[in-house]
C-alpha atoms as a PDB file:
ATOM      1  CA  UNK A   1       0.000   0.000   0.000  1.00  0.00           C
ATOM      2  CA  UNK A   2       2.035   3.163  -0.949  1.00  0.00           C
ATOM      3  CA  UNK A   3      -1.280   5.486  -0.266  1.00  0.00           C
ATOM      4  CA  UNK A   4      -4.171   6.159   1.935  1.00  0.00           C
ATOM      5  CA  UNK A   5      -7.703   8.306   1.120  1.00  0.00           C
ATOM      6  CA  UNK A   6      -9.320   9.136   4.889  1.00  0.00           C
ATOM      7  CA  UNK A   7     -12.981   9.967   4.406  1.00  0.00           C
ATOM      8  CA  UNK A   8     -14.133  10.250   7.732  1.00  0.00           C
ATOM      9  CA  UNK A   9     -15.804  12.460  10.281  1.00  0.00           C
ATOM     10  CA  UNK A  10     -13.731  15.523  10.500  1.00  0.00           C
ATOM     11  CA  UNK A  11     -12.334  14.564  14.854  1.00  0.00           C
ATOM     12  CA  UNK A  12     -10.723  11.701  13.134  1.00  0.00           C
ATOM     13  CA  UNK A  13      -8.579  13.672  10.170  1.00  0.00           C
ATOM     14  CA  UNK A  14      -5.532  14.461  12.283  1.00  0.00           C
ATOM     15  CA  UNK A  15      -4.295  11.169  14.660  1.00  0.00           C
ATOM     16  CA  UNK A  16      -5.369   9.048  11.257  1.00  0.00           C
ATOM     17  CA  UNK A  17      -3.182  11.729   9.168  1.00  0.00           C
ATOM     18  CA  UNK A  18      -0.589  11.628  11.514  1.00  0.00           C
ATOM     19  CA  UNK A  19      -0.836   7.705  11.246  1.00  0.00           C
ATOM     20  CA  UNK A  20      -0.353   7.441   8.031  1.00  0.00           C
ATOM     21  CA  UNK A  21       2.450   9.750   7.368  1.00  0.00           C
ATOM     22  CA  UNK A  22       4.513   7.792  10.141  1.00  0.00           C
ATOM     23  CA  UNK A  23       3.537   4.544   8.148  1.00  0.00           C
ATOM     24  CA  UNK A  24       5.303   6.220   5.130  1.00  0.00           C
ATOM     25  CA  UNK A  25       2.001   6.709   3.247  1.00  0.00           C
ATOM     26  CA  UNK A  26       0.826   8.997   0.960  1.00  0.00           C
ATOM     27  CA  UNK A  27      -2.363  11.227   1.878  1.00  0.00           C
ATOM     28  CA  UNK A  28      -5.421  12.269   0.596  1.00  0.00           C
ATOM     29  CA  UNK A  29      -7.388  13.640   3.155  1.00  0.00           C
ATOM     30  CA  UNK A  30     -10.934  14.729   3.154  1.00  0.00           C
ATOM     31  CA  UNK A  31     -11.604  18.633   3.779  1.00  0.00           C
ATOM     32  CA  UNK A  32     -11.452  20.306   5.983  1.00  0.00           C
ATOM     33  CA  UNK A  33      -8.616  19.421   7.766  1.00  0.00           C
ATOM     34  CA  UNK A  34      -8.231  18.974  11.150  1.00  0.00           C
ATOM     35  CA  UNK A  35     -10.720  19.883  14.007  1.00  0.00           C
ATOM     36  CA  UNK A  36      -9.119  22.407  15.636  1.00  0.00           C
ATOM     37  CA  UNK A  37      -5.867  25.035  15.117  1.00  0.00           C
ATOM     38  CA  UNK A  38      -3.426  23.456  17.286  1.00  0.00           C
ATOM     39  CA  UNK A  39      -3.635  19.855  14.978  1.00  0.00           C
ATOM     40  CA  UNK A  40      -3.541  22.505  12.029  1.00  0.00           C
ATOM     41  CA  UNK A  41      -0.353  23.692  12.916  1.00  0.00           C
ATOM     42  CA  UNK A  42       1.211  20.103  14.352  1.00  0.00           C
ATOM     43  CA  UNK A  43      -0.222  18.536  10.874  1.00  0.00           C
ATOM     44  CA  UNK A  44       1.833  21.185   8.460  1.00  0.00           C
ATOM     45  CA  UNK A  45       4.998  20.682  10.435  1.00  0.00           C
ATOM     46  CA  UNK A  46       4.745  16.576   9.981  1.00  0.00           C
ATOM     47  CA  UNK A  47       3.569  17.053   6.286  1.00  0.00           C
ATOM     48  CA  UNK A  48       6.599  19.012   5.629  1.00  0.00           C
ATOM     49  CA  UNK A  49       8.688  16.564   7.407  1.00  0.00           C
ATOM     50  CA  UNK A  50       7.556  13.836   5.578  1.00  0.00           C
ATOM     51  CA  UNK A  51       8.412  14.895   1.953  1.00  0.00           C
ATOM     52  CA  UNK A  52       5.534  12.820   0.770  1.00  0.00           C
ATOM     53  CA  UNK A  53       2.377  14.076  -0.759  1.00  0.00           C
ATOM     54  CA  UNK A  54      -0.342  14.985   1.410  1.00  0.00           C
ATOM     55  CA  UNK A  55      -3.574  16.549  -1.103  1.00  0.00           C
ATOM     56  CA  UNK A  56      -6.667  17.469   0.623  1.00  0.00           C
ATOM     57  CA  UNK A  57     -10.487  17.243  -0.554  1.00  0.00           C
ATOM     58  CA  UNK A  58     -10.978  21.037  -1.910  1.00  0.00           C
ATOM     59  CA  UNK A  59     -11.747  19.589  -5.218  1.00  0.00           C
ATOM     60  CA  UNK A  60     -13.105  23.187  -6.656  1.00  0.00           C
ATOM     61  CA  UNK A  61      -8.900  23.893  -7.357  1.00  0.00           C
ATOM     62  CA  UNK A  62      -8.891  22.077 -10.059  1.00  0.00           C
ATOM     63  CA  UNK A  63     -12.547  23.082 -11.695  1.00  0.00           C
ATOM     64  CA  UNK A  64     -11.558  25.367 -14.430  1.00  0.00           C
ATOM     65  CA  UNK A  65     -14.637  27.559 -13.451  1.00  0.00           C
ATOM     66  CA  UNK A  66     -12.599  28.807 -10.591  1.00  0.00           C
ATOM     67  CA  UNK A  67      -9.748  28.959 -12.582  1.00  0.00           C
ATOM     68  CA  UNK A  68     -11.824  31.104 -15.184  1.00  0.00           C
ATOM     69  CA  UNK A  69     -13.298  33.119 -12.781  1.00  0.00           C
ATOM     70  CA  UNK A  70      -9.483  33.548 -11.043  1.00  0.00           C
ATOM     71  CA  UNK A  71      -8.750  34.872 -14.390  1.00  0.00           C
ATOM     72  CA  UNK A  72     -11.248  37.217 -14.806  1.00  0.00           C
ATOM     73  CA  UNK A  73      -9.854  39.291 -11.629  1.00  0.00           C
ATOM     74  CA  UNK A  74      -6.547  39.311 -12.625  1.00  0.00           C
ATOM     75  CA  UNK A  75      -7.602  40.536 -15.790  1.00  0.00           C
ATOM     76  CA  UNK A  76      -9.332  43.336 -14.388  1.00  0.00           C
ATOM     77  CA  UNK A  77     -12.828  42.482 -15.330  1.00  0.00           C
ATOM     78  CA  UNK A  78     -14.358  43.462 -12.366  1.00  0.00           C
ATOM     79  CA  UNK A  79     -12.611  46.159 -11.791  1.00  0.00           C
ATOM     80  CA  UNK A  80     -11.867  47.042  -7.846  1.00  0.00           C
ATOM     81  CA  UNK A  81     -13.243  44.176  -5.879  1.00  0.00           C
ATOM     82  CA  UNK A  82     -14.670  45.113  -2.776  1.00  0.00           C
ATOM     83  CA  UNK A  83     -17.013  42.008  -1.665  1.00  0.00           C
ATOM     84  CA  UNK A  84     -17.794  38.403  -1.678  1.00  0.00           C
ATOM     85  CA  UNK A  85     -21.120  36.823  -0.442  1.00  0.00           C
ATOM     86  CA  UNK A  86     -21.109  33.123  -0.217  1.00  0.00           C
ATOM     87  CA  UNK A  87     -23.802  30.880   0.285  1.00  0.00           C
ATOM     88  CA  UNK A  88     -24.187  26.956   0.671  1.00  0.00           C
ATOM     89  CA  UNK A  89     -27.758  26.394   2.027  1.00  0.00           C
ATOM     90  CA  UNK A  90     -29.840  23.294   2.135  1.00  0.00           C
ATOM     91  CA  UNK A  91     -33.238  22.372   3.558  1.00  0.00           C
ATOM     92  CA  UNK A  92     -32.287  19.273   5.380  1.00  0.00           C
ATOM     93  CA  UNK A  93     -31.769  17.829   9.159  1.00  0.00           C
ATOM     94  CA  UNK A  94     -28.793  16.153   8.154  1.00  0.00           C
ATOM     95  CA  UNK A  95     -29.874  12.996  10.306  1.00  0.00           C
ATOM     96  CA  UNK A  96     -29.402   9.696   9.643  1.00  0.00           C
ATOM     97  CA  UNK A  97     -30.907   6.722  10.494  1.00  0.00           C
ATOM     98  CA  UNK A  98     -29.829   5.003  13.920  1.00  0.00           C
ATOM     99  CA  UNK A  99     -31.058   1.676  15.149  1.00  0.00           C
ATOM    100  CA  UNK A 100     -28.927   1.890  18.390  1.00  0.00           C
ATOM    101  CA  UNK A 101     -29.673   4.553  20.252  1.00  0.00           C
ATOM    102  CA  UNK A 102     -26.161   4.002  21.337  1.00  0.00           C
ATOM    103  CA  UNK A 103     -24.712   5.310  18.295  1.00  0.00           C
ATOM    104  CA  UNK A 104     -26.653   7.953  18.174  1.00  0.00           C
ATOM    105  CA  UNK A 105     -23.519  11.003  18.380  1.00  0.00           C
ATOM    106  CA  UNK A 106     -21.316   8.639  16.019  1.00  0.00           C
ATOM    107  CA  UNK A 107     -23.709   8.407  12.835  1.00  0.00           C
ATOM    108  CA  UNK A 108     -25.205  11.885  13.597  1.00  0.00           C
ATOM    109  CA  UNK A 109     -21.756  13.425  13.971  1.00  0.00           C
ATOM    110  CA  UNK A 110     -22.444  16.277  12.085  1.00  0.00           C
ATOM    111  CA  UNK A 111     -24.798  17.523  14.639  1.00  0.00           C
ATOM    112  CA  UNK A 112     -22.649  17.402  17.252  1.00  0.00           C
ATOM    113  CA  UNK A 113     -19.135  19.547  18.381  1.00  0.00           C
ATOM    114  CA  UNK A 114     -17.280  16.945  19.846  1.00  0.00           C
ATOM    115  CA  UNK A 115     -16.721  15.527  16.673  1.00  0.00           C
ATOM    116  CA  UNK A 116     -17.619  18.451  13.884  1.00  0.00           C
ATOM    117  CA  UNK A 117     -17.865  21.988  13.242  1.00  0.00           C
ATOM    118  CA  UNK A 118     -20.680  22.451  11.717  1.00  0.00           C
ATOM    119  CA  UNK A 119     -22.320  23.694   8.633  1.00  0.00           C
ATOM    120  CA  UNK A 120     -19.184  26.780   8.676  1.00  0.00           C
ATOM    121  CA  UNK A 121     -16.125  23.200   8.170  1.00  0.00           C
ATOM    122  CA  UNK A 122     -19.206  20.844   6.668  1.00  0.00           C
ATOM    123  CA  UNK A 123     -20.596  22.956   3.553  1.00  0.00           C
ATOM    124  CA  UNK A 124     -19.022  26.917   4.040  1.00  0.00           C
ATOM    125  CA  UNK A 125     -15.476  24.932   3.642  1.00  0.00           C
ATOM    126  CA  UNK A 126     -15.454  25.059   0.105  1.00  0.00           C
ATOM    127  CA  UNK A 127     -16.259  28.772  -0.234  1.00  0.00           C
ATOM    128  CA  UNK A 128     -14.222  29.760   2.154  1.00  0.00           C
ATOM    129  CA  UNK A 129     -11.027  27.945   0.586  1.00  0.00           C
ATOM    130  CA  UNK A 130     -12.751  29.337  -3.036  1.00  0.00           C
ATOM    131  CA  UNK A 131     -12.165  32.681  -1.318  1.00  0.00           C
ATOM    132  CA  UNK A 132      -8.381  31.980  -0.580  1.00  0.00           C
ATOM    133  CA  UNK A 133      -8.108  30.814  -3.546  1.00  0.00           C
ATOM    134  CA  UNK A 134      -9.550  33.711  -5.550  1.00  0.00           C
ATOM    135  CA  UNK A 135      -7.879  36.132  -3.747  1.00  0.00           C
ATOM    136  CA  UNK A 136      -4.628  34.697  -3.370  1.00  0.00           C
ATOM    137  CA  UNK A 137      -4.799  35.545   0.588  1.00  0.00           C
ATOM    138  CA  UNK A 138      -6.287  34.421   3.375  1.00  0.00           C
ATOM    139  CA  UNK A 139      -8.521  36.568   6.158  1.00  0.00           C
ATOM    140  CA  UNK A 140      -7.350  39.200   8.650  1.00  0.00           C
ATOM    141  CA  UNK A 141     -10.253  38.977  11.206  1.00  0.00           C
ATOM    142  CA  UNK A 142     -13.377  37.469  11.397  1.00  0.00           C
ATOM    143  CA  UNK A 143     -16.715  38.153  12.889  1.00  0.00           C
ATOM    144  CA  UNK A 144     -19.920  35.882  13.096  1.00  0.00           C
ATOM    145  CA  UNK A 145     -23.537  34.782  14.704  1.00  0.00           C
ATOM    146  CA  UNK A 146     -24.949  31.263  14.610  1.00  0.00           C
ATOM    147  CA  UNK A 147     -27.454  29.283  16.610  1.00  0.00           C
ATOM    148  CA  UNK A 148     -29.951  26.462  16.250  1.00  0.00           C
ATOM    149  CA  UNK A 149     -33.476  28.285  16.020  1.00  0.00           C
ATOM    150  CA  UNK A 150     -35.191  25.397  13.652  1.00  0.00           C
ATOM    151  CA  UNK A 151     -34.049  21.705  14.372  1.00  0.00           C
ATOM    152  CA  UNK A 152     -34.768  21.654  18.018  1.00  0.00           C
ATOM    153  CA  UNK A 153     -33.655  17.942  17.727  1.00  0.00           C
ATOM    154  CA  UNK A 154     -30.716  17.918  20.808  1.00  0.00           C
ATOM    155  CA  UNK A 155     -28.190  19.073  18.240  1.00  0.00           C
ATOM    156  CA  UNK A 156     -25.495  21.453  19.775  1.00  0.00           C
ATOM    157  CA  UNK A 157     -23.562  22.229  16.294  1.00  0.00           C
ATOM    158  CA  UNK A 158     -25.481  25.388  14.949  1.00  0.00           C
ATOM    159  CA  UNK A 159     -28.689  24.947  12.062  1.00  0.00           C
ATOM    160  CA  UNK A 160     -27.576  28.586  10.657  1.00  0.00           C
ATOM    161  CA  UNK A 161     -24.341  30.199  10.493  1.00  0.00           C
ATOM    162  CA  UNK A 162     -23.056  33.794   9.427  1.00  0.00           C
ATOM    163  CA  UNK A 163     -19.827  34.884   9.242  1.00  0.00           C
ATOM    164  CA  UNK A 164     -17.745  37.915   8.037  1.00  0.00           C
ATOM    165  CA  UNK A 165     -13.982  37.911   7.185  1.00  0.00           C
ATOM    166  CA  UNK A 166     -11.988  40.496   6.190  1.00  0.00           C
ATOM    167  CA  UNK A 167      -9.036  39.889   3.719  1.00  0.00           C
ATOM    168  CA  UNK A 168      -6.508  42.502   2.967  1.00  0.00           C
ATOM    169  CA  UNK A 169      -7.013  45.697   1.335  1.00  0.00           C
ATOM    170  CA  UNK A 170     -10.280  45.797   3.169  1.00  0.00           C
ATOM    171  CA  UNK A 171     -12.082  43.114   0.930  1.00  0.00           C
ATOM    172  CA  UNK A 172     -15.125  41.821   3.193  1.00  0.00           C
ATOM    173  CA  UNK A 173     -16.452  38.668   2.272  1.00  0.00           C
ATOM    174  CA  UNK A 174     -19.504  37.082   4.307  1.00  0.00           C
ATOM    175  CA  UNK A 175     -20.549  33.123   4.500  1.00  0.00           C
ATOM    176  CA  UNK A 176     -23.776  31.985   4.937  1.00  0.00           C
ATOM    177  CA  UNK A 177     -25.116  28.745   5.497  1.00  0.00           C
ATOM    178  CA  UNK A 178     -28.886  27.455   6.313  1.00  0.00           C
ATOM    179  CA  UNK A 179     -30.413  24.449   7.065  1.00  0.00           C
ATOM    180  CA  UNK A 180     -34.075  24.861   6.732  1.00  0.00           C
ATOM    181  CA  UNK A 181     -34.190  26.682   3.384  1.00  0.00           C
ATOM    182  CA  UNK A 182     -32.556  25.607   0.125  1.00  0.00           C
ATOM    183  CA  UNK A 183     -33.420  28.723  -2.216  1.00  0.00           C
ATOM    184  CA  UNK A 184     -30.098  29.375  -4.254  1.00  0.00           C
ATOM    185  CA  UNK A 185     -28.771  26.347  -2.552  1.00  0.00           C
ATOM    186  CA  UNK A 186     -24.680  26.532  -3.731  1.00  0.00           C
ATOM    187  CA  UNK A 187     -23.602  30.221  -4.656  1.00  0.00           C
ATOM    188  CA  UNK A 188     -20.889  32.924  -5.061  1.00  0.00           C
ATOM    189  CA  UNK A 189     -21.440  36.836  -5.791  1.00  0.00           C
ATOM    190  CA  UNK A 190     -18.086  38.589  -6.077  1.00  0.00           C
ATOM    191  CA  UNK A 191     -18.856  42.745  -6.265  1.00  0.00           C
ATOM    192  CA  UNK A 192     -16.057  44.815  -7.891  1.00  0.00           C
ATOM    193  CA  UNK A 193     -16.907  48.498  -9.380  1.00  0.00           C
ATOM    194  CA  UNK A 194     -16.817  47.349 -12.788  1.00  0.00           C
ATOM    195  CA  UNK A 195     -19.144  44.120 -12.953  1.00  0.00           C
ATOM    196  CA  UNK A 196     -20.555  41.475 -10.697  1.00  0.00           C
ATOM    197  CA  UNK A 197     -19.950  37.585 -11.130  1.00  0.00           C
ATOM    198  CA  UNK A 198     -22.170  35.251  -9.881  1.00  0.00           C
ATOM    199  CA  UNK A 199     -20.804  31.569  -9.494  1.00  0.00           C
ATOM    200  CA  UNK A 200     -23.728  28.769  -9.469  1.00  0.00           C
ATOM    201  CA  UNK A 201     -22.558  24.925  -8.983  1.00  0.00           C
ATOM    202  CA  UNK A 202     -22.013  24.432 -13.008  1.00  0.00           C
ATOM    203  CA  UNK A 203     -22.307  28.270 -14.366  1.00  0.00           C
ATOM    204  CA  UNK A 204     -20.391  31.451 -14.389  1.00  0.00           C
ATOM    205  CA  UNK A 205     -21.974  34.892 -14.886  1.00  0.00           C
ATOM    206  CA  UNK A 206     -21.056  38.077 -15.321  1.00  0.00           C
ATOM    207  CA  UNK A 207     -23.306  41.300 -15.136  1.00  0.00           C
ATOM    208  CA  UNK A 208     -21.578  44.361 -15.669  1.00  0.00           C
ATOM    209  CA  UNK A 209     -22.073  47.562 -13.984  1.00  0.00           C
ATOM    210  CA  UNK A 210     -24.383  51.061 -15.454  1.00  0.00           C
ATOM    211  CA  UNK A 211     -22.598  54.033 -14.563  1.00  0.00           C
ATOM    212  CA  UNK A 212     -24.798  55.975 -15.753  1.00  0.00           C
ATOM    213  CA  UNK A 213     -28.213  57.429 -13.908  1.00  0.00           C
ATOM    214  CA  UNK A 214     -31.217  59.263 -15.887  1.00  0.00           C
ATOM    215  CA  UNK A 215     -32.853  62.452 -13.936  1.00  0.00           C
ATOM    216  CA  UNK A 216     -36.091  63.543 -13.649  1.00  0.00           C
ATOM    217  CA  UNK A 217     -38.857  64.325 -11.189  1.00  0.00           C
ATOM    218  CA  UNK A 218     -39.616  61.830  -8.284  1.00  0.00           C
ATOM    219  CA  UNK A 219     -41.755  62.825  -5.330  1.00  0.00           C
ATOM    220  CA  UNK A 220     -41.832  66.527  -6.983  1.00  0.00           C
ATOM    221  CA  UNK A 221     -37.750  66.537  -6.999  1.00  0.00           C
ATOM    222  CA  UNK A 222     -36.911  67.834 -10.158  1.00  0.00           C
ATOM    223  CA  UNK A 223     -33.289  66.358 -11.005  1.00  0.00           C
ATOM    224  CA  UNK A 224     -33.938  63.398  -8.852  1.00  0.00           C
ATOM    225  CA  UNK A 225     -32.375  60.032  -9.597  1.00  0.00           C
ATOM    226  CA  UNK A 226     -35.132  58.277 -11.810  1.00  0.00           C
ATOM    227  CA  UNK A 227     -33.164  55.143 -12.649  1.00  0.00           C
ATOM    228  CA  UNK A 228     -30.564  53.886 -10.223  1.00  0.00           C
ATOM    229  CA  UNK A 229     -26.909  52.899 -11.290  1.00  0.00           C
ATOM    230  CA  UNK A 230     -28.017  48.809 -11.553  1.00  0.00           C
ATOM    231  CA  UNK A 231     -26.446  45.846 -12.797  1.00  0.00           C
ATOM    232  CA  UNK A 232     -26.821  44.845 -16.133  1.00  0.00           C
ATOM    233  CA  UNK A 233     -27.646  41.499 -17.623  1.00  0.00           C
ATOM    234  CA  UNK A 234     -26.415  37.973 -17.122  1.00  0.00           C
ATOM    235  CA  UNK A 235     -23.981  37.055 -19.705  1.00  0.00           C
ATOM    236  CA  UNK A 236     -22.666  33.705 -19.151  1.00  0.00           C
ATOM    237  CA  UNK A 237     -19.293  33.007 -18.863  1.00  0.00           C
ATOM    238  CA  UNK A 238     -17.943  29.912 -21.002  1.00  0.00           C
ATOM    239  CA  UNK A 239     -15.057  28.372 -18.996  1.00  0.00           C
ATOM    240  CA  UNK A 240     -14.203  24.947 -20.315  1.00  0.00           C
ATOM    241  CA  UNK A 241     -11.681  24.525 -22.881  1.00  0.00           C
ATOM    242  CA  UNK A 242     -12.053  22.721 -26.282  1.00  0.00           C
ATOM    243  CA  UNK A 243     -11.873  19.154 -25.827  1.00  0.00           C
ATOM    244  CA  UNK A 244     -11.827  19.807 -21.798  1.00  0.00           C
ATOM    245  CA  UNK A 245     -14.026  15.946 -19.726  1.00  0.00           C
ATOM    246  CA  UNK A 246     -16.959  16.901 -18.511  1.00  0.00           C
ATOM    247  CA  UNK A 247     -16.617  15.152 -14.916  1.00  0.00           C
ATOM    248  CA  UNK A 248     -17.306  15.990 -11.951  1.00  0.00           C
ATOM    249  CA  UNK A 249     -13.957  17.865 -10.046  1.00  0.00           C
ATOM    250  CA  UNK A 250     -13.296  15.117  -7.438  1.00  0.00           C
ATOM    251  CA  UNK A 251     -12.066  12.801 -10.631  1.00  0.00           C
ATOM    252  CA  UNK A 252      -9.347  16.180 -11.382  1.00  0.00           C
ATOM    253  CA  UNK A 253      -8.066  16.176  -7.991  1.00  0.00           C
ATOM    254  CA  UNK A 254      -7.799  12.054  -7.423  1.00  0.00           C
ATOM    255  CA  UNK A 255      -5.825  12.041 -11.250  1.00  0.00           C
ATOM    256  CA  UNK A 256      -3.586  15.033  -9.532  1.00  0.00           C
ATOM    257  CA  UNK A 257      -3.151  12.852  -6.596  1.00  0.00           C
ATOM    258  CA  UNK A 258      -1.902   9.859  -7.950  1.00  0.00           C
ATOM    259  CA  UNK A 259       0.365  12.010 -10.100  1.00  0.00           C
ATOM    260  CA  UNK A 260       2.308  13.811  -7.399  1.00  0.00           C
ATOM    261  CA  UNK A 261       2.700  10.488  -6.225  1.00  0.00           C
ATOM    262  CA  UNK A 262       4.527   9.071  -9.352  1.00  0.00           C
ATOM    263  CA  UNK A 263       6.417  12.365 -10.042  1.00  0.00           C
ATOM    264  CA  UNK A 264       7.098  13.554  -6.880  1.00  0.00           C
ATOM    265  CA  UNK A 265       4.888  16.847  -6.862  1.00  0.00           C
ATOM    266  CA  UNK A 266       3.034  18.873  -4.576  1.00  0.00           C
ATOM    267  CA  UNK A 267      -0.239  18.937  -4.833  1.00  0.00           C
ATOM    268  CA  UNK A 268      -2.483  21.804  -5.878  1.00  0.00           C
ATOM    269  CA  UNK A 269      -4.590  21.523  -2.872  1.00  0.00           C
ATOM    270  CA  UNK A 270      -2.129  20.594  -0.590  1.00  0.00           C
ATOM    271  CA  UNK A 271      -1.145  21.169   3.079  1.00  0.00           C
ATOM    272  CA  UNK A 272      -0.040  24.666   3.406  1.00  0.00           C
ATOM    273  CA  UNK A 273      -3.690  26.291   1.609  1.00  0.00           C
ATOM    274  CA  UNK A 274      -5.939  23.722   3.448  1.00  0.00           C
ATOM    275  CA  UNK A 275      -4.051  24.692   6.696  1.00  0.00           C
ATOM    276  CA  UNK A 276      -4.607  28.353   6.297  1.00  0.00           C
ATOM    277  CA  UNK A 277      -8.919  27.313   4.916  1.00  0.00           C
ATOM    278  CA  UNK A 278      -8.810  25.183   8.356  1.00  0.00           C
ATOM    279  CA  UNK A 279      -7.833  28.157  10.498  1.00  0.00           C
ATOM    280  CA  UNK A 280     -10.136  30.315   8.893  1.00  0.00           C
ATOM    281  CA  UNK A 281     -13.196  27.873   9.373  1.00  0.00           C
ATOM    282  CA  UNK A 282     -12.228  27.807  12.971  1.00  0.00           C
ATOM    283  CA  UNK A 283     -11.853  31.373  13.550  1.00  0.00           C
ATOM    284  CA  UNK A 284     -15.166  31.984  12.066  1.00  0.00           C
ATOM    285  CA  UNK A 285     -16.993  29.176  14.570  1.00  0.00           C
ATOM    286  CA  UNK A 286     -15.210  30.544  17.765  1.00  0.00           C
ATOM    287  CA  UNK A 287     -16.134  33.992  16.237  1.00  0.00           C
ATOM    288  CA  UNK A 288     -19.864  32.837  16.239  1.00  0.00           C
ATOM    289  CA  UNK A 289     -19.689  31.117  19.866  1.00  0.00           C
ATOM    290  CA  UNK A 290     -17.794  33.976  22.008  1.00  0.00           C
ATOM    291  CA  UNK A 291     -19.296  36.532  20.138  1.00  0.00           C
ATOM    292  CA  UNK A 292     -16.020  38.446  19.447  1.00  0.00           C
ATOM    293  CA  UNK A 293     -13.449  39.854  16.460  1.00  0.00           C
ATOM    294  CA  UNK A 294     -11.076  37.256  16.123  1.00  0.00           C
ATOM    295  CA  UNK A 295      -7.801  37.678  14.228  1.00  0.00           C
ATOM    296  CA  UNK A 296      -5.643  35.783  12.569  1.00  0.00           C
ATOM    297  CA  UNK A 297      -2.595  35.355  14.661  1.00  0.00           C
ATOM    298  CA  UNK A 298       1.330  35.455  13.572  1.00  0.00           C
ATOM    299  CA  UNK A 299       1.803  32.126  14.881  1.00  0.00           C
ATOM    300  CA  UNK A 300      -0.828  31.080  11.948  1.00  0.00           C
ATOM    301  CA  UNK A 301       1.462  31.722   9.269  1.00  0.00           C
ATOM    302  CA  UNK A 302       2.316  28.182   8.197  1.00  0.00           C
ATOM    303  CA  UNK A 303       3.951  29.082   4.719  1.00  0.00           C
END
């Protein structure tokens, strides 16, 4: 066996990580990845250690829609970016179903902190390492509410979750995540002064920006604003190149994986960006449960 894929419940990432590199294995890991910031920062260090490749589950790095849309910024499209808002909602409970009462907290472990963190490492995970990955950066500070207010089930990991980071240059960029109400389900607005792109699950699209307001009377104001400077319409953005497989991203990011492995790469999603999406995810959830700014620390810098 020269590698290992661990797909389990996000308490059991690091000591099964850790396992595996001191077995001389090669890692891919499921996101996010580890529970909390002290494993984040052991897990690096042994990574590096290890010179062998350790990829994690942030699939969306190798979907050339991101790549497109990573593109688009750094050719100016958009012109000054300002803000993100992210969204990954679902209408669901989450719940499985147990036989044993017994294994209740196991099976269910998304509902419950001793072994998860929520919908903000569970679903926001993506966006927020989309966000990283976009801006080339990772957050400053972060600031966030949650609470459970719909499944009243004996949960204790929140139902609804929103955050706001801030990333340098004073780009805000909020996550959102609900889990009685599906409308828009998966989605990505990125705001610059030029144009507005909208990332679905499969779609790209740009609207760009109407600088330019017609006067007239409103309300007996002659000279008022009649029209308001609005967005203009959707025009699709085509991202896949000719000839480019249309599967799904996970089958990109297992072909990378067993790649680095026979030529002795580093992964695209690998240690050192999943590190700095795991500290983020956790400074967002202890934002939400103590209510306060939390910033991102010097000892964080894991590069």
């Amino acid at each position: 066996v020269d590698a290992v894929i661990i797909a389990t419940p996000l308490f059991l990432h690091y000591q099964m990580s850790i396992d595996s590199l001191a077995a001389g294995k090669h890692v891919y890991l499921e996101k996010s990845l580890t529970f909390d910031i002290p494993q984040v920062l052991t897990l690096v260090n042994k990574v590096k250690e290890s010179k062998l490749v350790f990829q994690v589950g942030y699939q969306y790095r190798y979907y050339s829609l991101y790549h497109k849309v990573r593109e688009a910024i750094t050719q100016n499209w958009l012109g000054k970016i300002t803000h993100f808002e992210c969204q990954y909602n679902r209408n669901s409970n989450w719940r499985n179903p147990v036989s044993d009462p017994k294994l209740e907290r196991i099976i269910n472990w998304r509902m419950y902190r001793e072994y998860c963190g929520g919908p903000l490492s569970e679903l926001c995970a993506h966006e927020i390492d989309m966000v990283n990955f976009l801006l080339n950066a990772h957050p400053v500070k972060a600031v966030g509410l949650g609470g459970i207010n719909y499944w009243k089930d004996g949960r204790d990991t929140y139902d609804h979750v929103r955050t706001i980071y801030e990333y340098p240059e004073g780009v805000k960029a909020s996550f959102t995540s609900v889990l009685s109400n599906a409308f828009n389900g998966y989605n990505i607005k990125i705001f610059g002064d030029k144009a507005t792109i909208e990332i679905q699950r499969e779609q790209v699209f740009i609207y760009s920006e109407s600088t330019v307001n017609k006067r007239g009377t409103v309300d007996g104001v002659t000279g008022a604003t009649i029209e308001a400077t609005t967005q203009g319409k959707p025009v699709e953005v085509h991202f896949k190149k000719p000839g480019e497989e249309d599967v799904e991203p996970t089958t990109y990011a297992l072909r990378d994986f067993f790649k680095c492995i026979r030529e002795g790469k580093e992964p695209v999603s690998n240690v050192i960006n999943a590190g700095e999406s795991s500290i983020s995810i956790h400074m967002g959830n202890k934002a939400m449960d103590t209510e306060t700014v939390q910033l991102w620390k010097p000892e964080y810098s894991i590069k």
